[in-house]
C-alpha atoms as a PDB file:
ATOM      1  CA  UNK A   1       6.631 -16.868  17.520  1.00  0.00           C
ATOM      2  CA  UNK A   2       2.896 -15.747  16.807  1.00  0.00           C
ATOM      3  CA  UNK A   3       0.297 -18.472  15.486  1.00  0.00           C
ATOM      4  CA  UNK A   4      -1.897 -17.081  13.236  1.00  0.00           C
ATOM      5  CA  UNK A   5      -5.311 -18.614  11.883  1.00  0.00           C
ATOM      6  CA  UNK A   6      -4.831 -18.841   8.541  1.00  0.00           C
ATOM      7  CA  UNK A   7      -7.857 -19.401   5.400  1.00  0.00           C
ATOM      8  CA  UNK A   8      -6.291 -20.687   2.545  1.00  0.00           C
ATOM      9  CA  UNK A   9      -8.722 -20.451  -0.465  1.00  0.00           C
ATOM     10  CA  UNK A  10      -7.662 -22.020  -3.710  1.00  0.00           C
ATOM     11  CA  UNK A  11      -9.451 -24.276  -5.815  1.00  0.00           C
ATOM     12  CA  UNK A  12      -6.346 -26.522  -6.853  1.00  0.00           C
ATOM     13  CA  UNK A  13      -5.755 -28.836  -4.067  1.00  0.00           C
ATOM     14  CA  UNK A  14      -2.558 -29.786  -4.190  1.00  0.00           C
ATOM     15  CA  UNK A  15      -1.774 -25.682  -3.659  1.00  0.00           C
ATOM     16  CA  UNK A  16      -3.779 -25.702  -0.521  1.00  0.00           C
ATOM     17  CA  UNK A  17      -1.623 -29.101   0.903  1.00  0.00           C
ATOM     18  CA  UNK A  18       1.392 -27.260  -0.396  1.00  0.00           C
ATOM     19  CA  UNK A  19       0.778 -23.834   1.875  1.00  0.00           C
ATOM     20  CA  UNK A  20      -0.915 -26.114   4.482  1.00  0.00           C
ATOM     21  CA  UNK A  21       2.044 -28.164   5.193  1.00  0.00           C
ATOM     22  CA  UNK A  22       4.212 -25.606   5.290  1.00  0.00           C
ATOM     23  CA  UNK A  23       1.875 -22.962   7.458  1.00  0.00           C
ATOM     24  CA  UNK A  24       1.654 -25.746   9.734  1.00  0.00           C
ATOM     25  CA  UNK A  25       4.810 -26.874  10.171  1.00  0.00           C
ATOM     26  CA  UNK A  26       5.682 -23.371  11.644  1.00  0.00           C
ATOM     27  CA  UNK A  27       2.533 -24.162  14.101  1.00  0.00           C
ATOM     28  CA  UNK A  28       0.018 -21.392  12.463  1.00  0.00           C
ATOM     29  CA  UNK A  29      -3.431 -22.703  12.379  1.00  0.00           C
ATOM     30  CA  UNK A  30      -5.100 -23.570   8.887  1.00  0.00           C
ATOM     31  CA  UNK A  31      -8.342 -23.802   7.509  1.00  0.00           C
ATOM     32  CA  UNK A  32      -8.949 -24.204   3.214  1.00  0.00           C
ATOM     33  CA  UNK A  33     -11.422 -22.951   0.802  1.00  0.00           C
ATOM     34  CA  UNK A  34     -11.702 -24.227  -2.366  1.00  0.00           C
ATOM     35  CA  UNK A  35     -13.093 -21.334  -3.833  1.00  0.00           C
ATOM     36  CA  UNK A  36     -13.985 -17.475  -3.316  1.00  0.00           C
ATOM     37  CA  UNK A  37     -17.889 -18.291  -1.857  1.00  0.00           C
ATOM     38  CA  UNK A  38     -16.735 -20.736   0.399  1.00  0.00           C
ATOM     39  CA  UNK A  39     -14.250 -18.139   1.810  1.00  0.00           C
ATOM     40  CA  UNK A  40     -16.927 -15.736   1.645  1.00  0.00           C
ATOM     41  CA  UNK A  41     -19.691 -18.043   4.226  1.00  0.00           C
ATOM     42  CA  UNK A  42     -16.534 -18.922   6.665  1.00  0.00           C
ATOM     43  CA  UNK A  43     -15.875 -15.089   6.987  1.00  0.00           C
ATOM     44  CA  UNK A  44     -19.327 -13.971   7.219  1.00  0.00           C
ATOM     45  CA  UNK A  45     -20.151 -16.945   9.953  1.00  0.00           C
ATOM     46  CA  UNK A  46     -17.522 -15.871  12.068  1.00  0.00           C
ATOM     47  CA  UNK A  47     -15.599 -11.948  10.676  1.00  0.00           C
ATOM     48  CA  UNK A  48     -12.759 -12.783  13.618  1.00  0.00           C
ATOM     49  CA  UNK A  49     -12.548 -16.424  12.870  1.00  0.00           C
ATOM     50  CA  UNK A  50      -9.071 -15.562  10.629  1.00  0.00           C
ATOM     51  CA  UNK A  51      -6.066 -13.433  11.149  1.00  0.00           C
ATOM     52  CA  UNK A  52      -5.214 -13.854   7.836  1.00  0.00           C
ATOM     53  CA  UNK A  53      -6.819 -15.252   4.187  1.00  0.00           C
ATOM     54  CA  UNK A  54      -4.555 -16.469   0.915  1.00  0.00           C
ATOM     55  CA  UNK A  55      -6.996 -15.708  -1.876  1.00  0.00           C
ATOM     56  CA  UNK A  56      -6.184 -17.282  -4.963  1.00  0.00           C
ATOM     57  CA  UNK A  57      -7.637 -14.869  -7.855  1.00  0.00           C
ATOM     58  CA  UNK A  58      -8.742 -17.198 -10.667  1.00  0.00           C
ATOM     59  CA  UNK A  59     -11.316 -19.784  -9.266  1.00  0.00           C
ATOM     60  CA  UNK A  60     -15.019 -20.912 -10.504  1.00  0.00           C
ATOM     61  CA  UNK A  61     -17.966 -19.656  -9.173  1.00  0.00           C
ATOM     62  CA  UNK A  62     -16.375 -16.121  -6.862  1.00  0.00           C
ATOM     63  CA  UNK A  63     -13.072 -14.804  -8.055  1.00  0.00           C
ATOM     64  CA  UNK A  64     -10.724 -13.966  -6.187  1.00  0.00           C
ATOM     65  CA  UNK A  65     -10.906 -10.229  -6.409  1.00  0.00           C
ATOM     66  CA  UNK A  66     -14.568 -10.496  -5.886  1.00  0.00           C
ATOM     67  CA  UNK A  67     -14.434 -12.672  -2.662  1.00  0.00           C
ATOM     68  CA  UNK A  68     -12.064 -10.414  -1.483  1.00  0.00           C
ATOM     69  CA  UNK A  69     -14.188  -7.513  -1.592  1.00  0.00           C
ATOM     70  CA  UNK A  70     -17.502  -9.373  -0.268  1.00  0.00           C
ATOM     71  CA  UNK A  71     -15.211  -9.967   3.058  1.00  0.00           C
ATOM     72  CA  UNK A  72     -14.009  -6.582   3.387  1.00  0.00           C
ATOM     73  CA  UNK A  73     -18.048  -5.960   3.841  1.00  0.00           C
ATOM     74  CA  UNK A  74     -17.898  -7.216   6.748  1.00  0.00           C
ATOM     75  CA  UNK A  75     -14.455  -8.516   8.231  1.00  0.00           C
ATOM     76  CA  UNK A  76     -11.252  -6.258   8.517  1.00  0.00           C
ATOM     77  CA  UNK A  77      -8.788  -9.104   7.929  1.00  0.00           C
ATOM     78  CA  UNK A  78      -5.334  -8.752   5.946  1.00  0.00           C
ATOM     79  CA  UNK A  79      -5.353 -10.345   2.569  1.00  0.00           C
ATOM     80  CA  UNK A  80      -2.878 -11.836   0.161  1.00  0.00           C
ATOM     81  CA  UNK A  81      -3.195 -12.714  -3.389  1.00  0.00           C
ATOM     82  CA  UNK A  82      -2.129 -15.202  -5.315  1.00  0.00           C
ATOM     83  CA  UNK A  83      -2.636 -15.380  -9.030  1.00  0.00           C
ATOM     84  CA  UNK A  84      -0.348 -17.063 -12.246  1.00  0.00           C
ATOM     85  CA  UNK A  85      -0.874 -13.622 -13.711  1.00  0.00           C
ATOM     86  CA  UNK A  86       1.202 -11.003 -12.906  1.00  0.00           C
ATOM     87  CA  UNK A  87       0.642  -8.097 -14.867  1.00  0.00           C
ATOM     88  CA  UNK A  88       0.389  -4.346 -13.262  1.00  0.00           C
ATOM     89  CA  UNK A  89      -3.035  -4.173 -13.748  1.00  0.00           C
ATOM     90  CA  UNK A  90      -4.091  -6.983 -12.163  1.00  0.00           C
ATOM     91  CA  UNK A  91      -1.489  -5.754  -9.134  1.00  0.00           C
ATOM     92  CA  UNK A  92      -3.141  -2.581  -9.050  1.00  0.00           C
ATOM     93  CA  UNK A  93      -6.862  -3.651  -8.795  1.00  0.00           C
ATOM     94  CA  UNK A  94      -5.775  -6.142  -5.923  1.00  0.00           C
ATOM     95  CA  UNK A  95      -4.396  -3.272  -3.878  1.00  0.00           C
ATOM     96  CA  UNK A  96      -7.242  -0.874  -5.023  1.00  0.00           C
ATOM     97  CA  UNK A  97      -9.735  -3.604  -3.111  1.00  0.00           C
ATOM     98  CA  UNK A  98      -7.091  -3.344  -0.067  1.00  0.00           C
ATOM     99  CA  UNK A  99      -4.943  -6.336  -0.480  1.00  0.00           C
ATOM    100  CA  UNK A 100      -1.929  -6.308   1.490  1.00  0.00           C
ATOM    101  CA  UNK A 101       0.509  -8.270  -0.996  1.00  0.00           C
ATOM    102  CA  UNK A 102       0.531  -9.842  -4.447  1.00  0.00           C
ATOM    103  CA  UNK A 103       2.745 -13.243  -4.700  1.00  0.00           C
ATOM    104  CA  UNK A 104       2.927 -14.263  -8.511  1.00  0.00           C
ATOM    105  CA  UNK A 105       2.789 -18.546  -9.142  1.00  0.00           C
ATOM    106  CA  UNK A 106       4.259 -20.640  -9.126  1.00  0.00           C
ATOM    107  CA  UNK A 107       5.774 -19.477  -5.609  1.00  0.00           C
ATOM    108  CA  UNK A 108       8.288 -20.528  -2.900  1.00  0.00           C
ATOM    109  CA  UNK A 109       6.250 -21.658   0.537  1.00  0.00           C
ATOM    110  CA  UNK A 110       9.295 -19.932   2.355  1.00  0.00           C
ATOM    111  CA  UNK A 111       8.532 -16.707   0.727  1.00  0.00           C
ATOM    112  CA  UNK A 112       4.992 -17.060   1.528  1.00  0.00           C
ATOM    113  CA  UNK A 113       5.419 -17.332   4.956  1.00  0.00           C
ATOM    114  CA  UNK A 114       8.026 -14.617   4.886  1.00  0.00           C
ATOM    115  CA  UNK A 115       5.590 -12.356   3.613  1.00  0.00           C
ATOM    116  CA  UNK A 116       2.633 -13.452   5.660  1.00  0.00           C
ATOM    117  CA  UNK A 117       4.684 -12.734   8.819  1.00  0.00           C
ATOM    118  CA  UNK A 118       5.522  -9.185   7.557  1.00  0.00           C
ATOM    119  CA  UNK A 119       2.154  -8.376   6.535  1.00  0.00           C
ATOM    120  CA  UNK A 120       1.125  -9.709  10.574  1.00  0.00           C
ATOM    121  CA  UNK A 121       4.059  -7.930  12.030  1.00  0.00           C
ATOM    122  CA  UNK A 122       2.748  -4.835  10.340  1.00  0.00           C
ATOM    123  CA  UNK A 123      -0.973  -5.133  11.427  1.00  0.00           C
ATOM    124  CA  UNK A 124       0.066  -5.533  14.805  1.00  0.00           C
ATOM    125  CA  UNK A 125      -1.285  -2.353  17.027  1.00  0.00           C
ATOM    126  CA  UNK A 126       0.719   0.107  18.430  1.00  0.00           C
ATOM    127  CA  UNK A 127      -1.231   2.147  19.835  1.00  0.00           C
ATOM    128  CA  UNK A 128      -0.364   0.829  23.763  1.00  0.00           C
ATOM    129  CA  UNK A 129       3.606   1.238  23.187  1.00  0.00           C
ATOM    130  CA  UNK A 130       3.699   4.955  22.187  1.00  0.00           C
ATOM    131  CA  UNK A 131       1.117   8.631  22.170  1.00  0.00           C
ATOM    132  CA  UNK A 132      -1.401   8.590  19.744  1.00  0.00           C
ATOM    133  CA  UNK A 133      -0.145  10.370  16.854  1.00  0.00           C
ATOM    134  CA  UNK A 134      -2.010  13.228  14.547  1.00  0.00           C
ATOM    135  CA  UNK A 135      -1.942  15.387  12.175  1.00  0.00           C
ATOM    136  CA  UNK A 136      -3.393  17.570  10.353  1.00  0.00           C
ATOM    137  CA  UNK A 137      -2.876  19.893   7.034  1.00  0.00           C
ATOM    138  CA  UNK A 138      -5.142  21.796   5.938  1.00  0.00           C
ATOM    139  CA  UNK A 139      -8.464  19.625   4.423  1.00  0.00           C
ATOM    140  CA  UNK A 140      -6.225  16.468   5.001  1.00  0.00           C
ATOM    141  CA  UNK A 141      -6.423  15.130   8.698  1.00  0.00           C
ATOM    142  CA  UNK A 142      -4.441  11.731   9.478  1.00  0.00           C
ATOM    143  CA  UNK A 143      -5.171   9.636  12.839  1.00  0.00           C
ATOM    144  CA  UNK A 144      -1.994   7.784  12.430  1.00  0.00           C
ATOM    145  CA  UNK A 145      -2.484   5.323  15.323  1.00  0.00           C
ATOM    146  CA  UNK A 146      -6.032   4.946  14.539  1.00  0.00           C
ATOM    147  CA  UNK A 147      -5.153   4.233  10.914  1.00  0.00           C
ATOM    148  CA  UNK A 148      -8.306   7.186  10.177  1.00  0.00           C
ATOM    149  CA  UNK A 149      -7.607   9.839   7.314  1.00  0.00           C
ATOM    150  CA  UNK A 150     -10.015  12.264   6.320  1.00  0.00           C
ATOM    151  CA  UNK A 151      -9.633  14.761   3.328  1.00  0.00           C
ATOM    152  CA  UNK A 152     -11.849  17.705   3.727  1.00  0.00           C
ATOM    153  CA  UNK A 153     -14.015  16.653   6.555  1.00  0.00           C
ATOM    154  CA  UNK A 154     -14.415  13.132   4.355  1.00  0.00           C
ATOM    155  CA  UNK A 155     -13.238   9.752   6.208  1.00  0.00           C
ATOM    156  CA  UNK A 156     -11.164   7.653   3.061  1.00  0.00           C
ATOM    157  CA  UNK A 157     -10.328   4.292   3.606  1.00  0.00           C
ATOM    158  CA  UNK A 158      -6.935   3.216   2.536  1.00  0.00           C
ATOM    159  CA  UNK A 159      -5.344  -0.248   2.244  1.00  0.00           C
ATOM    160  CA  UNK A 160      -2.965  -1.360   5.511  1.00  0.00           C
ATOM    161  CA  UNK A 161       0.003  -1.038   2.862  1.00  0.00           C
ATOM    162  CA  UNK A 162      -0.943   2.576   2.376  1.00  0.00           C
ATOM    163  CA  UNK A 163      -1.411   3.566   5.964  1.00  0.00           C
ATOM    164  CA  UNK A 164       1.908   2.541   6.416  1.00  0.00           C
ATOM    165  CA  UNK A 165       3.435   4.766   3.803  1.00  0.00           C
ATOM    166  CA  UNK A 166       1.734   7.831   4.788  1.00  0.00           C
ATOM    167  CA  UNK A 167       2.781   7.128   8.034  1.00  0.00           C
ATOM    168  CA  UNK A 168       6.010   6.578   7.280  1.00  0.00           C
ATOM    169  CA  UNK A 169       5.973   9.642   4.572  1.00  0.00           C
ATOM    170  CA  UNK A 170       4.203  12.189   7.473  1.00  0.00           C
ATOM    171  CA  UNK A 171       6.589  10.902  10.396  1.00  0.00           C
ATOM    172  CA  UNK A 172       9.832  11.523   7.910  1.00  0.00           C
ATOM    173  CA  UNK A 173       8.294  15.617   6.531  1.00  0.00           C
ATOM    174  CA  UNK A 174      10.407  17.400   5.148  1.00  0.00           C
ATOM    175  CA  UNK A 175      12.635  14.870   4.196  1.00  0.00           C
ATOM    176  CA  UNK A 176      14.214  13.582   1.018  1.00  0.00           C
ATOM    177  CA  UNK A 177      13.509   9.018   1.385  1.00  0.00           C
ATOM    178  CA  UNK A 178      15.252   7.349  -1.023  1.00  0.00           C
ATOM    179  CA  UNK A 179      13.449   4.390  -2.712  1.00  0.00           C
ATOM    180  CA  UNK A 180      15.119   1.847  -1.092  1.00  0.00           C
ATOM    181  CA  UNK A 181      14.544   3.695   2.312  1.00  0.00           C
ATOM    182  CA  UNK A 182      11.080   3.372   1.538  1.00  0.00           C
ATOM    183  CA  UNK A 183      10.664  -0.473   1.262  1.00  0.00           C
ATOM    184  CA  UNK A 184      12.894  -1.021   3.531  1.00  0.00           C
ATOM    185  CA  UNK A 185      11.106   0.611   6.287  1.00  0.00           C
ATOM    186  CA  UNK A 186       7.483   0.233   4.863  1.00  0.00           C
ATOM    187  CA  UNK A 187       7.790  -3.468   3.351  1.00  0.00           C
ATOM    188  CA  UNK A 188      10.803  -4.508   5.835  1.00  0.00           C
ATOM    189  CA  UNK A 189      13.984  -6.011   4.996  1.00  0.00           C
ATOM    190  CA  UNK A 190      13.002  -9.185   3.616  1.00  0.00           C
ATOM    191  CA  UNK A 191      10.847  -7.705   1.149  1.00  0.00           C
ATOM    192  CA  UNK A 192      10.458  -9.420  -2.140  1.00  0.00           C
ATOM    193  CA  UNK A 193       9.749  -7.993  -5.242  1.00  0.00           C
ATOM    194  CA  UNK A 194      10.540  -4.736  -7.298  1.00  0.00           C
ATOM    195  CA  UNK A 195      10.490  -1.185  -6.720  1.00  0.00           C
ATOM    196  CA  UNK A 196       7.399  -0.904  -9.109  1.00  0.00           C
ATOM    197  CA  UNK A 197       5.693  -1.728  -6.016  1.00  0.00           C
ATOM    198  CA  UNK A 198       6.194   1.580  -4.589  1.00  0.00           C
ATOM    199  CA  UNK A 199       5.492   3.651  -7.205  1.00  0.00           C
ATOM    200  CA  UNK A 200       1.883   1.251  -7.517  1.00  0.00           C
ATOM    201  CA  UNK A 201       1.181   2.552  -3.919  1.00  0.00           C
ATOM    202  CA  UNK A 202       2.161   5.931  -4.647  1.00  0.00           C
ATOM    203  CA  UNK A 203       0.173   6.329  -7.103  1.00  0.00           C
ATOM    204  CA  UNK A 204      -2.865   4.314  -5.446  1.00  0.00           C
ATOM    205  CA  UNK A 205      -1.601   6.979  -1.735  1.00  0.00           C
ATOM    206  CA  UNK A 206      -2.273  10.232  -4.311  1.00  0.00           C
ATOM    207  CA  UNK A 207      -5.489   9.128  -5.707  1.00  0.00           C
ATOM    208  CA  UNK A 208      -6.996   8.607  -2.185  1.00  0.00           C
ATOM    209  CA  UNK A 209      -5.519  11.735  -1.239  1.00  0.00           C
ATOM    210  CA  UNK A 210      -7.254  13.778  -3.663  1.00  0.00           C
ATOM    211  CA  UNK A 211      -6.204  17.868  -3.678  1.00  0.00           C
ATOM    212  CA  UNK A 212      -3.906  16.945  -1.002  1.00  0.00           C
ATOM    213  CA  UNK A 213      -2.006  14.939  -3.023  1.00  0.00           C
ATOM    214  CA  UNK A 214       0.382  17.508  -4.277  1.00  0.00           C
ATOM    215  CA  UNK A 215       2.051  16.678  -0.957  1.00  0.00           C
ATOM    216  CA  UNK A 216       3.832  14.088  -1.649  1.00  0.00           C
ATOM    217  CA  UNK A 217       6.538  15.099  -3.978  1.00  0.00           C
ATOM    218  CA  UNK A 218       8.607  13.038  -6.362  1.00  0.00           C
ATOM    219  CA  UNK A 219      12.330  13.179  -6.196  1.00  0.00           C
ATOM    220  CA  UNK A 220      13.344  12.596 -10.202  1.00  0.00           C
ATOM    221  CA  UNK A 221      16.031   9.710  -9.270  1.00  0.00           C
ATOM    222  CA  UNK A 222      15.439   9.750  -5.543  1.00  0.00           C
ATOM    223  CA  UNK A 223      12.244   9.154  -4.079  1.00  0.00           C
ATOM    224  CA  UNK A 224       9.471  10.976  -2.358  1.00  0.00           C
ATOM    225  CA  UNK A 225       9.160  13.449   0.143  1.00  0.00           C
ATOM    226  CA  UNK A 226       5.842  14.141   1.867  1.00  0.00           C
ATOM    227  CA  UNK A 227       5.655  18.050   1.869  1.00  0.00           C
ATOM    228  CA  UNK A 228       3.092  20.522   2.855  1.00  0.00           C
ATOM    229  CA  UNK A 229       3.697  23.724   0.356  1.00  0.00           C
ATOM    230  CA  UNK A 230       0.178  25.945   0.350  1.00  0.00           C
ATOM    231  CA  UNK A 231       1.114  26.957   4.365  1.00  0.00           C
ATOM    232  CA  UNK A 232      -1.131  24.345   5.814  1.00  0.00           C
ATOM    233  CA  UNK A 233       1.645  23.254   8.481  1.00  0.00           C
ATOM    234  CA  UNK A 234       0.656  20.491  11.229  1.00  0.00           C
ATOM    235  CA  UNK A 235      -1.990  21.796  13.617  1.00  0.00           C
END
């Protein structure tokens, strides 16, 4: 089993002992925050000091949201929230800053680590086990394996989460994925949470996309389909 180096930022103790004793005791690595600027100076002292950062979104000083952000600057590490709140909105600006998952409190520690290993399983490159992958329709261009998408000559940076979907979505073209398809294969089996999820990412996948989003198509009680219909075929 992987050990990852994990920064736990939260400014309630007893939350950082809880995921602490828990990461631990599964033999990952962990360091705490207690609060967003804290996380911000370990990240900027050292970008590949982490493999991973729990980012609590309500704390003094840095929220969450914002510390998250200041680290993307500079770092490319995956990032879960944590938050009592769990409203759609504040969902949708987490993934909009590129946060790989959303976990509600008060949580389960099993789930957590559940989801953590998912989110590392995911990051994990594959570039050395199979041919670089891409493709291309017409203004949209997609480096699959280098996780690169361009729309009209324009590099857009998308959220792990959403790379994963389009890749999933381009690989699959032309065919009709059912919703549960969908997180099963893009979120894996032990996914927790709703379907809202998807459609969040969706609709996050069509606003990065731009003009080119009219290629992914909804299926009215089915899914999505990722469908090139202007005659721009893969080049």
């Amino acid at each position: 089993m992987p050990i990852y180096r994990i920064l736990v930022t939260d400014d309630e103790a007893k939350i950082r002992t809880l995921i602490r004793k828990y990461a631990e005791f599964e033999g990952h690595q962990v360091t705490e925050a207690e609060n967003g600027m804290r996380a911000v100076e370990l990240c900027r002292k050292d970008p590949e000091a982490f493999d991973i950062i729990i980012m609590d979104v309500m704390m003094p000083e840095l929220d969450g949201f914002s510390a998250a952000a200041e680290i993307k600057k500079t770092a490319s590490i995956p990032v879960l929230m944590l938050s009592a709140r769990g409203e759609e909105y504040d969902k949708i600006h987490g993934f909009e800053l590129g946060a790989d998952d959303y976990v509600v409190k008060p949580f389960s520690p099993k789930e957590l680590m559940l989801r953590i290993n998912a989110i590392m399983n995911r990051a994990r490159p594959a570039a050395a086990q199979k041919p670089r992958r891409v493709a291309a329709f017409g203004g949209l261009a997609i480096d699959l394996d280098a996780r690169v998408i361009t729309v009209d000559g324009r590099r857009v940076d998308l959220s792990p989460k959403e790379y994963d979907l389009l890749n999933y979505l381009v690989a699959n073209k032309g065919m009709a994925l059912t919703r549960e398809m969908l997180l099963t294969h893009v979120w894996g089996y032990d996914f927790y949470g709703d379907d809202r999820t998807l459609d969040t990412h969706i609709k996050l996948l069509r606003k990065r996309l731009g003009p080119y989003s009219k290629y992914i198509v909804t299926l009215r009680g089915v899914g999505y389909r990722f469908e090139v219909l202007d005659g721009h075929d893969e080049s």
